[in-house]
PDB file of N, CA and C in Angstrom:
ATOM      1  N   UNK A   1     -98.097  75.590  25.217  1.00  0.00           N
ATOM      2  CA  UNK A   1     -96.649  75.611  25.249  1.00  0.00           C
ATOM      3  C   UNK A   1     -96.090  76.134  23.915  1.00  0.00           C
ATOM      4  N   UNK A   2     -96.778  75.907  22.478  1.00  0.00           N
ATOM      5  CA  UNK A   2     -96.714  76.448  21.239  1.00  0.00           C
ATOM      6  C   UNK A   2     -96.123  77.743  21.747  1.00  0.00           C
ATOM      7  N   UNK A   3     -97.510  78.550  21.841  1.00  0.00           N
ATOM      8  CA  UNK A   3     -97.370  79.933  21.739  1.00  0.00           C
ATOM      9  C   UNK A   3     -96.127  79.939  22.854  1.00  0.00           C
ATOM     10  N   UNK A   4     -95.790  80.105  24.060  1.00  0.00           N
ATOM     11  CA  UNK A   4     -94.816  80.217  24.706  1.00  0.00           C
ATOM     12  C   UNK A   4     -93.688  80.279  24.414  1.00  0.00           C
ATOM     13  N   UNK A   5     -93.155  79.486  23.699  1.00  0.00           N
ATOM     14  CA  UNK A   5     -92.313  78.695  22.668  1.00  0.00           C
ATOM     15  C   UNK A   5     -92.121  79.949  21.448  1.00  0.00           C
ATOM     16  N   UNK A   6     -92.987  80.581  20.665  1.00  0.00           N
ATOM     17  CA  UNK A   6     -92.977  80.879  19.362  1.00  0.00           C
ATOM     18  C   UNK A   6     -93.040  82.232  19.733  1.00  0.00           C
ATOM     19  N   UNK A   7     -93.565  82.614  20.637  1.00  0.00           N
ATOM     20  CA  UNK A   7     -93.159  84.430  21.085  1.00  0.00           C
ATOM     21  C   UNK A   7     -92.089  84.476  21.844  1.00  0.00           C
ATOM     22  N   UNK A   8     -91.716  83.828  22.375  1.00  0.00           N
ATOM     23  CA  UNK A   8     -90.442  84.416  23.185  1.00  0.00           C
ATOM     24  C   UNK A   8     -89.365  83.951  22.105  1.00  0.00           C
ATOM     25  N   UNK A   9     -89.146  83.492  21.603  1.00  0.00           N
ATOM     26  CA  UNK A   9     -88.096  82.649  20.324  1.00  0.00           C
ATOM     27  C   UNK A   9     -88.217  84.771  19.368  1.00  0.00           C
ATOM     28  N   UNK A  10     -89.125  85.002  18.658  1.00  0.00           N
ATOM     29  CA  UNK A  10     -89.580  85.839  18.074  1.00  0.00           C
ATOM     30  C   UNK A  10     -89.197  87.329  19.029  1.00  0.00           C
ATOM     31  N   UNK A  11     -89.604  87.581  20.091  1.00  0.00           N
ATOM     32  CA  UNK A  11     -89.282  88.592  20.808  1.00  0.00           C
ATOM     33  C   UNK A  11     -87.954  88.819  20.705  1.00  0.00           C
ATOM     34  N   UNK A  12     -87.372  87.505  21.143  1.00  0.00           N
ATOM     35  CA  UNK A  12     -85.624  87.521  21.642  1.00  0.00           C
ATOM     36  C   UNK A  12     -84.794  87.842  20.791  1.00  0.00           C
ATOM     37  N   UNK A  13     -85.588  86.786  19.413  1.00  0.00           N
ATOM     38  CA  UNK A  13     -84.382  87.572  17.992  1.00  0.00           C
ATOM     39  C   UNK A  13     -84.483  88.359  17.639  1.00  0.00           C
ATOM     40  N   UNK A  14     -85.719  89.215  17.932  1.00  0.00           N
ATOM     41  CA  UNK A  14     -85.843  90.469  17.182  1.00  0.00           C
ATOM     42  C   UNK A  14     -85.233  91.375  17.839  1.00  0.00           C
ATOM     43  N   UNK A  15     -85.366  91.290  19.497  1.00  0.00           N
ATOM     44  CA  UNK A  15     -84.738  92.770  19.788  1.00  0.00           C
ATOM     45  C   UNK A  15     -83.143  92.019  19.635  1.00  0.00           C
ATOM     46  N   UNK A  16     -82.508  91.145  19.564  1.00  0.00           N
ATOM     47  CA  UNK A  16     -80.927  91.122  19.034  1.00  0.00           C
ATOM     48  C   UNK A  16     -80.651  91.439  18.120  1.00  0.00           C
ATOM     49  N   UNK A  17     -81.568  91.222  16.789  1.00  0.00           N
ATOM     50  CA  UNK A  17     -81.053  91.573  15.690  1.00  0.00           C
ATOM     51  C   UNK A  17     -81.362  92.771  14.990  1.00  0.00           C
ATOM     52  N   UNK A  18     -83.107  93.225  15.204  1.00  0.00           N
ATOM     53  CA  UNK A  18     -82.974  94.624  14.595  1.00  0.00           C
ATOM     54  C   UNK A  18     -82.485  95.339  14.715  1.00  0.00           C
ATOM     55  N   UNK A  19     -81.973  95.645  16.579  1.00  0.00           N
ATOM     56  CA  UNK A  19     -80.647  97.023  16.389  1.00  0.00           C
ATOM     57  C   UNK A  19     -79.418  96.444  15.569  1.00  0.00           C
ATOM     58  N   UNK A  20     -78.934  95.441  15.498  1.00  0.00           N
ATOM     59  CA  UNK A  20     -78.195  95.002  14.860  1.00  0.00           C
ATOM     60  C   UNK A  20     -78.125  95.102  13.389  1.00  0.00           C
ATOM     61  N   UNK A  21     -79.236  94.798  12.586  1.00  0.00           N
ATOM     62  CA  UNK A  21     -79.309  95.499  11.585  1.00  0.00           C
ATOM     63  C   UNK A  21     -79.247  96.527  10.934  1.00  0.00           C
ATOM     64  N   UNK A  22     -79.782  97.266  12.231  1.00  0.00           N
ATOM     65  CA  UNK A  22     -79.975  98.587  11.584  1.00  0.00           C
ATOM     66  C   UNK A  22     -78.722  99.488  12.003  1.00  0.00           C
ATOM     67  N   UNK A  23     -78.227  99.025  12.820  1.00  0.00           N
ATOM     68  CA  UNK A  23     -76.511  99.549  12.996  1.00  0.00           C
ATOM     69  C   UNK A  23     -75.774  99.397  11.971  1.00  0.00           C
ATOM     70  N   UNK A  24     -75.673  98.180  10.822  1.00  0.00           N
ATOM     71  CA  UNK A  24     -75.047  98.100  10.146  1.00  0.00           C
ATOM     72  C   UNK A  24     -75.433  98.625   9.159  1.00  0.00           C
ATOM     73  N   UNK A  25     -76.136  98.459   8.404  1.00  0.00           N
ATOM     74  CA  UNK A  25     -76.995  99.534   7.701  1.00  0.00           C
ATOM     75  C   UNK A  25     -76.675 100.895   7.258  1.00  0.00           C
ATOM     76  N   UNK A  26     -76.697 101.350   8.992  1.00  0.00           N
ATOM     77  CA  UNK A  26     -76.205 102.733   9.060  1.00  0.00           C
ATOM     78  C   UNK A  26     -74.949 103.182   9.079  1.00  0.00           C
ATOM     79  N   UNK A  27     -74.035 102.530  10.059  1.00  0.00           N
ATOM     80  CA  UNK A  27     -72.802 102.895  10.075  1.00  0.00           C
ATOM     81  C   UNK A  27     -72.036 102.330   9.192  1.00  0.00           C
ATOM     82  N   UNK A  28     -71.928 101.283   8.326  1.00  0.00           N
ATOM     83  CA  UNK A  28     -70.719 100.275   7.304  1.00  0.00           C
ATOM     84  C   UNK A  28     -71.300 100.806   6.700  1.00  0.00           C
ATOM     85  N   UNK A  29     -69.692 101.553   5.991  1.00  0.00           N
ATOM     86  CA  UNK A  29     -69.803 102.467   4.515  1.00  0.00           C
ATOM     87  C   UNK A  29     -69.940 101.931   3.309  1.00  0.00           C
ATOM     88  N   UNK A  30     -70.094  99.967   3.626  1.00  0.00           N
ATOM     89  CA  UNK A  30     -69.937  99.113   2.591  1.00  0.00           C
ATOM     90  C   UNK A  30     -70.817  98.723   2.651  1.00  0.00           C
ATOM     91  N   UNK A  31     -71.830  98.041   2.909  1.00  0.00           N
ATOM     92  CA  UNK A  31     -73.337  97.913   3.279  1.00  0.00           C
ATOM     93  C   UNK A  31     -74.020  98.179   1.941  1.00  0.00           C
ATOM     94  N   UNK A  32     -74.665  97.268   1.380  1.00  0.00           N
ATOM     95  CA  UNK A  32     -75.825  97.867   0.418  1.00  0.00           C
ATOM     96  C   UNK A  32     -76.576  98.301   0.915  1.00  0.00           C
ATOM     97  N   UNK A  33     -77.202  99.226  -0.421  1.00  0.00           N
ATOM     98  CA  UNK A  33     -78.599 100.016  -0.026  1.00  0.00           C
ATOM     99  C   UNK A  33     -79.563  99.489   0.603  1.00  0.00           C
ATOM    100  N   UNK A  34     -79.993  98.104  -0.329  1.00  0.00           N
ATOM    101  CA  UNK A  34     -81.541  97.528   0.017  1.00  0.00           C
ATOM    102  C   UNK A  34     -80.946  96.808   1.443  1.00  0.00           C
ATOM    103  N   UNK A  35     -79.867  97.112   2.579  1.00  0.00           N
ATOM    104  CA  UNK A  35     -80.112  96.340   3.845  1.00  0.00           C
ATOM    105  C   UNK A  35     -81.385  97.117   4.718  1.00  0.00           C
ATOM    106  N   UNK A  36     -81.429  98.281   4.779  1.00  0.00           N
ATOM    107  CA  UNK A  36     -82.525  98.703   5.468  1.00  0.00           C
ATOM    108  C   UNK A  36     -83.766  98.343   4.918  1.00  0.00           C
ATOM    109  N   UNK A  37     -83.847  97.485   3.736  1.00  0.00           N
ATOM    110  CA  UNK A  37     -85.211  97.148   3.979  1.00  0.00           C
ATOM    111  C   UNK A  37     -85.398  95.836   4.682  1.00  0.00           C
ATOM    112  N   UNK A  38     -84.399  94.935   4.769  1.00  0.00           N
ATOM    113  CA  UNK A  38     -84.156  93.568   5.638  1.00  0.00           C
ATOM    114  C   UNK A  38     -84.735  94.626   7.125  1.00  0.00           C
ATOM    115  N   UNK A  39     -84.102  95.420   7.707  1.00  0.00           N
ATOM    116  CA  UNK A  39     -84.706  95.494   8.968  1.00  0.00           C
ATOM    117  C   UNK A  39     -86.160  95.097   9.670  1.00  0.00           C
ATOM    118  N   UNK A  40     -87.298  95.584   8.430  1.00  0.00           N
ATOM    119  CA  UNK A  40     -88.179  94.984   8.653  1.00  0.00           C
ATOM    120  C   UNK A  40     -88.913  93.994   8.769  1.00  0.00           C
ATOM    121  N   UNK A  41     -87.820  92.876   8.070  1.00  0.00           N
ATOM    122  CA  UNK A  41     -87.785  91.398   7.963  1.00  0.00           C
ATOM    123  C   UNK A  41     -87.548  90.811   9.260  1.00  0.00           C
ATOM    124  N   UNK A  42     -86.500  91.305   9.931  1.00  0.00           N
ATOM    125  CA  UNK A  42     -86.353  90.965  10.810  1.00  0.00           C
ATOM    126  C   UNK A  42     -87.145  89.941  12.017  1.00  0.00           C
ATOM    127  N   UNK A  43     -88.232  91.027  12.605  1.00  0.00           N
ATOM    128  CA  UNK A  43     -89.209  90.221  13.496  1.00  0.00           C
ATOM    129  C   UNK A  43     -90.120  88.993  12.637  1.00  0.00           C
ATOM    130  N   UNK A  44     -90.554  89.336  11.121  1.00  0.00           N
ATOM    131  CA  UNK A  44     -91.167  88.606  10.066  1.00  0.00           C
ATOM    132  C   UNK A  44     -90.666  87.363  10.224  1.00  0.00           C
ATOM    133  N   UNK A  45     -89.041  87.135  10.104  1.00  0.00           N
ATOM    134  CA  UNK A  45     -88.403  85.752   9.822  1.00  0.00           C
ATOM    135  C   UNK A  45     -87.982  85.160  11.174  1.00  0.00           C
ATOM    136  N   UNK A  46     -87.864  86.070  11.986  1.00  0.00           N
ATOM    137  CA  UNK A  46     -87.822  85.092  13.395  1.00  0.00           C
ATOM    138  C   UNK A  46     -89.307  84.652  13.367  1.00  0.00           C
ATOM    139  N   UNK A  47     -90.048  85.298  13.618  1.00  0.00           N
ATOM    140  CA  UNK A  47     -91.648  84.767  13.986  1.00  0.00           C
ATOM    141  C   UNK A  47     -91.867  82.958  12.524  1.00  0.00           C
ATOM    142  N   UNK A  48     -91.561  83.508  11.946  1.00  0.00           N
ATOM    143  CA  UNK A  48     -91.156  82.002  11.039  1.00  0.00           C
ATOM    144  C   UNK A  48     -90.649  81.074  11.456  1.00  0.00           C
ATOM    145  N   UNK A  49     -89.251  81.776  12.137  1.00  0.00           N
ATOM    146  CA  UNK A  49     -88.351  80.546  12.741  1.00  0.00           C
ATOM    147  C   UNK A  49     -88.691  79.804  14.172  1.00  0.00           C
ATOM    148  N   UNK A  50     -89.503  80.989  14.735  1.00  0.00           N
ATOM    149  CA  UNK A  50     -90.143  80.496  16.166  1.00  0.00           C
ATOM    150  C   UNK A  50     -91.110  79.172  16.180  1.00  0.00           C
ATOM    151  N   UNK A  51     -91.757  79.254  14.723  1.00  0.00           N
ATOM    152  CA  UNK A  51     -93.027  79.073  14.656  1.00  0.00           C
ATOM    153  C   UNK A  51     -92.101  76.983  14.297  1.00  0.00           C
ATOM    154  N   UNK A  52     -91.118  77.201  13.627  1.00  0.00           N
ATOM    155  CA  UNK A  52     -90.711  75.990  13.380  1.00  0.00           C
ATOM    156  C   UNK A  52     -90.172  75.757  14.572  1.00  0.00           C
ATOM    157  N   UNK A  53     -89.347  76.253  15.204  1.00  0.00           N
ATOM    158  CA  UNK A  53     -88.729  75.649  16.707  1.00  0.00           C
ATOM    159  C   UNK A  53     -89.942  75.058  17.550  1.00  0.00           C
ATOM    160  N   UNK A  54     -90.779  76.262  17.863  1.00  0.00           N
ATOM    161  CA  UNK A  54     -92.002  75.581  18.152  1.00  0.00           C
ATOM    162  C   UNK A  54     -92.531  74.051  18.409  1.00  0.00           C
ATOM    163  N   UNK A  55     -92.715  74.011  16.823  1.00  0.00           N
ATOM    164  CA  UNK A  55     -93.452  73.170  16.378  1.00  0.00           C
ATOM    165  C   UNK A  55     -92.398  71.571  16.599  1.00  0.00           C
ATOM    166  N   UNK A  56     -90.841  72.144  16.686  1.00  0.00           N
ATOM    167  CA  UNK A  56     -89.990  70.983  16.844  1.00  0.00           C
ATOM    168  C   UNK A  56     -90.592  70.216  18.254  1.00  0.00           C
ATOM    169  N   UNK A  57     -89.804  71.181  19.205  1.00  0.00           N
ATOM    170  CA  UNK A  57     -90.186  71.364  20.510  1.00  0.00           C
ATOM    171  C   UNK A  57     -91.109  70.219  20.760  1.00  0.00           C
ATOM    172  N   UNK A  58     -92.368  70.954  20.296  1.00  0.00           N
ATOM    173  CA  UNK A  58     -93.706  70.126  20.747  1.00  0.00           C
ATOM    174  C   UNK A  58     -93.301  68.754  19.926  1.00  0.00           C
ATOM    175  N   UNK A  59     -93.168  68.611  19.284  1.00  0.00           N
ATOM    176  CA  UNK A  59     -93.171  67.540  18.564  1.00  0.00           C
ATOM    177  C   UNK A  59     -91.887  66.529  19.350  1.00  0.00           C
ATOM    178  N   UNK A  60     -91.134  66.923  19.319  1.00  0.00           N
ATOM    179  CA  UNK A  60     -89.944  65.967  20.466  1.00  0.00           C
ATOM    180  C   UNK A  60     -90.702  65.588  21.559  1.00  0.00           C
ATOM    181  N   UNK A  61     -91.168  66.174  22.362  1.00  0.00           N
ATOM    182  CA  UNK A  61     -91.657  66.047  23.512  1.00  0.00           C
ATOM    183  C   UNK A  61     -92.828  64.963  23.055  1.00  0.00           C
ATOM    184  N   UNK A  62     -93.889  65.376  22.285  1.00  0.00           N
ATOM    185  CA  UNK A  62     -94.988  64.384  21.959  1.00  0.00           C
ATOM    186  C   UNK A  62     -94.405  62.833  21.858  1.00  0.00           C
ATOM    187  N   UNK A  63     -93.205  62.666  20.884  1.00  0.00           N
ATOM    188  CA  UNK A  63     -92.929  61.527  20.972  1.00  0.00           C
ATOM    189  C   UNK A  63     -92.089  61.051  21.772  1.00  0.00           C
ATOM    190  N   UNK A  64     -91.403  62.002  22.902  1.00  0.00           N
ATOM    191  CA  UNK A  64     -90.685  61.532  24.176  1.00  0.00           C
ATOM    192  C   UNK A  64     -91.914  60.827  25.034  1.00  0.00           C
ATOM    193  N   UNK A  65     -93.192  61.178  25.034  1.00  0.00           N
ATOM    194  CA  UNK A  65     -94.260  60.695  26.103  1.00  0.00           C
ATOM    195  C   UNK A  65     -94.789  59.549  25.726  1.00  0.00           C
ATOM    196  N   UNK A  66     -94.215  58.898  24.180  1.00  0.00           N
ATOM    197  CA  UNK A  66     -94.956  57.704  23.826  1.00  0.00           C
ATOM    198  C   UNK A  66     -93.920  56.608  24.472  1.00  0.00           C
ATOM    199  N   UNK A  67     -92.785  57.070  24.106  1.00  0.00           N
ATOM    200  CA  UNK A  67     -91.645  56.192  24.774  1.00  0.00           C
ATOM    201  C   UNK A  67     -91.984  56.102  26.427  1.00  0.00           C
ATOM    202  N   UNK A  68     -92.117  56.947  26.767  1.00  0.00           N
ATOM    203  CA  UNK A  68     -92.315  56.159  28.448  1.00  0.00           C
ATOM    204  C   UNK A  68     -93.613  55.825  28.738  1.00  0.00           C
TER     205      UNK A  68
END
């Protein structure tokens, strides 16, 4: 259920946010330089964040099954 959990979390933010990034990036004339290198961060820090949702997830549930 981990993995289930930690790739689709990771898939989902990435395709929302890298075009998103990289739209802004490109088109805002105000935008710093170094944002296009965040683009590649992108999938990097969701897969981080998946990996903690994840790990919540399982962990709620583990101690929801002691209670009943």
């Amino acid at each position: 259920m981990f993995k289930q959990i930690w790739k689709g979390w990771t898939k989902a933010v990435s395709v929302i946010f890298t075009p998103l990034f990289l739209i802004v990036a490109l088109v805002q004339p105000d935008a710093p330089e170094n944002m296009l290198l965040g683009v590649p961060l992108v999938p990097v820090i969701a897969a981080g964040q998946g990996i903690l949702i994840g790990a919540m997830v399982c962990l709620g549930l583990k101690i929801l099954s002691f209670k009943k």
